[in-house]
Protein backbone atom coordinates (compact mmCIF):
# COMPACT_ATOMS: atom_id res chain seq x y z
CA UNK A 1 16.17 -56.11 -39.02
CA UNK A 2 13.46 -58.69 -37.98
CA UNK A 3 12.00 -55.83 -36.11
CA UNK A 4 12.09 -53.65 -39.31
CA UNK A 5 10.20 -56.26 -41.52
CA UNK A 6 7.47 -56.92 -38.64
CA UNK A 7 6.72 -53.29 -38.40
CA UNK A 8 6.83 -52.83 -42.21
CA UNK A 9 4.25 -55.50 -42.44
CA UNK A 10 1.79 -54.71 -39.95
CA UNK A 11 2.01 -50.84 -40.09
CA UNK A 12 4.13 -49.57 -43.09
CA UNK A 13 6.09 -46.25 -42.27
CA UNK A 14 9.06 -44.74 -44.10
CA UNK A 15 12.53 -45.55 -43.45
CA UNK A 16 12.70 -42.70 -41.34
CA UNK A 17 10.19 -43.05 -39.14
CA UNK A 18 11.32 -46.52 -38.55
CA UNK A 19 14.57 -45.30 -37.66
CA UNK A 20 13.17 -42.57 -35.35
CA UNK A 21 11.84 -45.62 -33.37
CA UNK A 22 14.73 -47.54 -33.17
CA UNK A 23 16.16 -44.68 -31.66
CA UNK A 24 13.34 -44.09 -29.18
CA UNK A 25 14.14 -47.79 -28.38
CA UNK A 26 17.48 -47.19 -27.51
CA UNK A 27 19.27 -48.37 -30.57
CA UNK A 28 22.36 -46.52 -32.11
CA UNK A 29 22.32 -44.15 -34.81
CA UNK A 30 24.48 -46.57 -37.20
CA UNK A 31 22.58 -49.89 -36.32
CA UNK A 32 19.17 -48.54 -37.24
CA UNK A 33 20.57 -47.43 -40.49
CA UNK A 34 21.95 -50.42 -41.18
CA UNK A 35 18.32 -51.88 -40.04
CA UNK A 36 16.62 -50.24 -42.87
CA UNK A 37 19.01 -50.70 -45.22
CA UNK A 38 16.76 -53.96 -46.60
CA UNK A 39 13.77 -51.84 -47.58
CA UNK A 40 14.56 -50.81 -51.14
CA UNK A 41 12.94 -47.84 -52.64
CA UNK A 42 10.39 -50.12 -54.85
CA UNK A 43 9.12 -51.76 -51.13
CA UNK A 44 9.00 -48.77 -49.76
CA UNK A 45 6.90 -47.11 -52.49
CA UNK A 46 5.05 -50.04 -52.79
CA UNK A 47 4.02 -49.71 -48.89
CA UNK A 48 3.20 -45.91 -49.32
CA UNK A 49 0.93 -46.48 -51.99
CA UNK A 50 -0.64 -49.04 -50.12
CA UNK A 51 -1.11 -47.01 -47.13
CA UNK A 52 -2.23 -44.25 -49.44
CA UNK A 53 -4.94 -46.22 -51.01
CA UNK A 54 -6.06 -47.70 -48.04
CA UNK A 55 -6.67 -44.02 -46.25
CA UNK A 56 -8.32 -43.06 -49.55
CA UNK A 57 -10.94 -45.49 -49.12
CA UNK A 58 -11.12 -44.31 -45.43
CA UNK A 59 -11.74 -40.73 -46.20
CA UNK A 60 -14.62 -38.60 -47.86
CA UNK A 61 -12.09 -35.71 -48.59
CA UNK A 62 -11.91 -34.97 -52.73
CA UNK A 63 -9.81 -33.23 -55.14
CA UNK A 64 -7.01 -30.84 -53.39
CA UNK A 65 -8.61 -31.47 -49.64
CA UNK A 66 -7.64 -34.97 -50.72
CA UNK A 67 -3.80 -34.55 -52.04
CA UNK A 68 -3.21 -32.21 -49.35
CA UNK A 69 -4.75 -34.70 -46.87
CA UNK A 70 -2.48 -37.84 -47.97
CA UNK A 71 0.31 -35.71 -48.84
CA UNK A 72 0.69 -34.61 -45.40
CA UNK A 73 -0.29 -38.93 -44.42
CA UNK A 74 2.25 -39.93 -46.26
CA UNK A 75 4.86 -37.33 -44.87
CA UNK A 76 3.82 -38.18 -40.83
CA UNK A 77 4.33 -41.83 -41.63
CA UNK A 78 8.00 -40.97 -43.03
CA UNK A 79 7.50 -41.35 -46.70
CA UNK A 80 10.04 -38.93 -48.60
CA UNK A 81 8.62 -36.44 -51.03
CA UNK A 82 9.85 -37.92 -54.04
CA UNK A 83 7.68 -41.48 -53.13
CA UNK A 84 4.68 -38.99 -52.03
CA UNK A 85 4.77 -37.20 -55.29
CA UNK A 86 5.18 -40.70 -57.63
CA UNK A 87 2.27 -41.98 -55.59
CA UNK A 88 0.02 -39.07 -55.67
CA UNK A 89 0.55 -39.34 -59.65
CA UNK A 90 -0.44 -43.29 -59.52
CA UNK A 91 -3.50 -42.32 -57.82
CA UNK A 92 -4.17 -39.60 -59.96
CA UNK A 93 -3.27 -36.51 -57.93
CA UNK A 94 -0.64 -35.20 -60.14
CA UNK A 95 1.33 -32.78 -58.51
């Protein structure tokens, strides 16, 4: 868990990301659940949008070059669809 909230901090991913890389660290299926059980879905939202916002700045892509381009940002980083598509709409790229 301590593990969880240091990488959630420094480099937010998705709950399933972060439990692809518990696995790739050795850790059990169950115990990396139970890892990222902590991370409600407002924090995790609340790191996707942050991420999203942050790679906004970083690219020059617009309109649907840009939602495809975070959708797909989001998605790598282990964001599920429903907290790409609510933070699309807060940045204004309704889908």
């Amino acid at each position: 868990q301590d593990w969880v909230k240091m990488r959630s901090r420094s480099k937010p991913k998705g709950k399933s990301v972060l439990i692809s890389e518990l696995r790739a660290k050795g850790i059990d299926k169950e115990t990396a659940e139970q890892a990222v059980e902590d991370i409600d879905d407002a924090a995790e939202y609340e790191m996707a949008l942050s991420s999203a916002l942050t790679a906004k700045r970083k690219t020059s892509k617009k309109g649907d070059a840009l939602k495809k381009y975070l959708t797909g940002f989001l998605v790598r980083r282990g964001f599920g669809w429903e907290i790409t598509q609510r933070v699309l709409e807060e940045i204004g790229l309704d889908y």
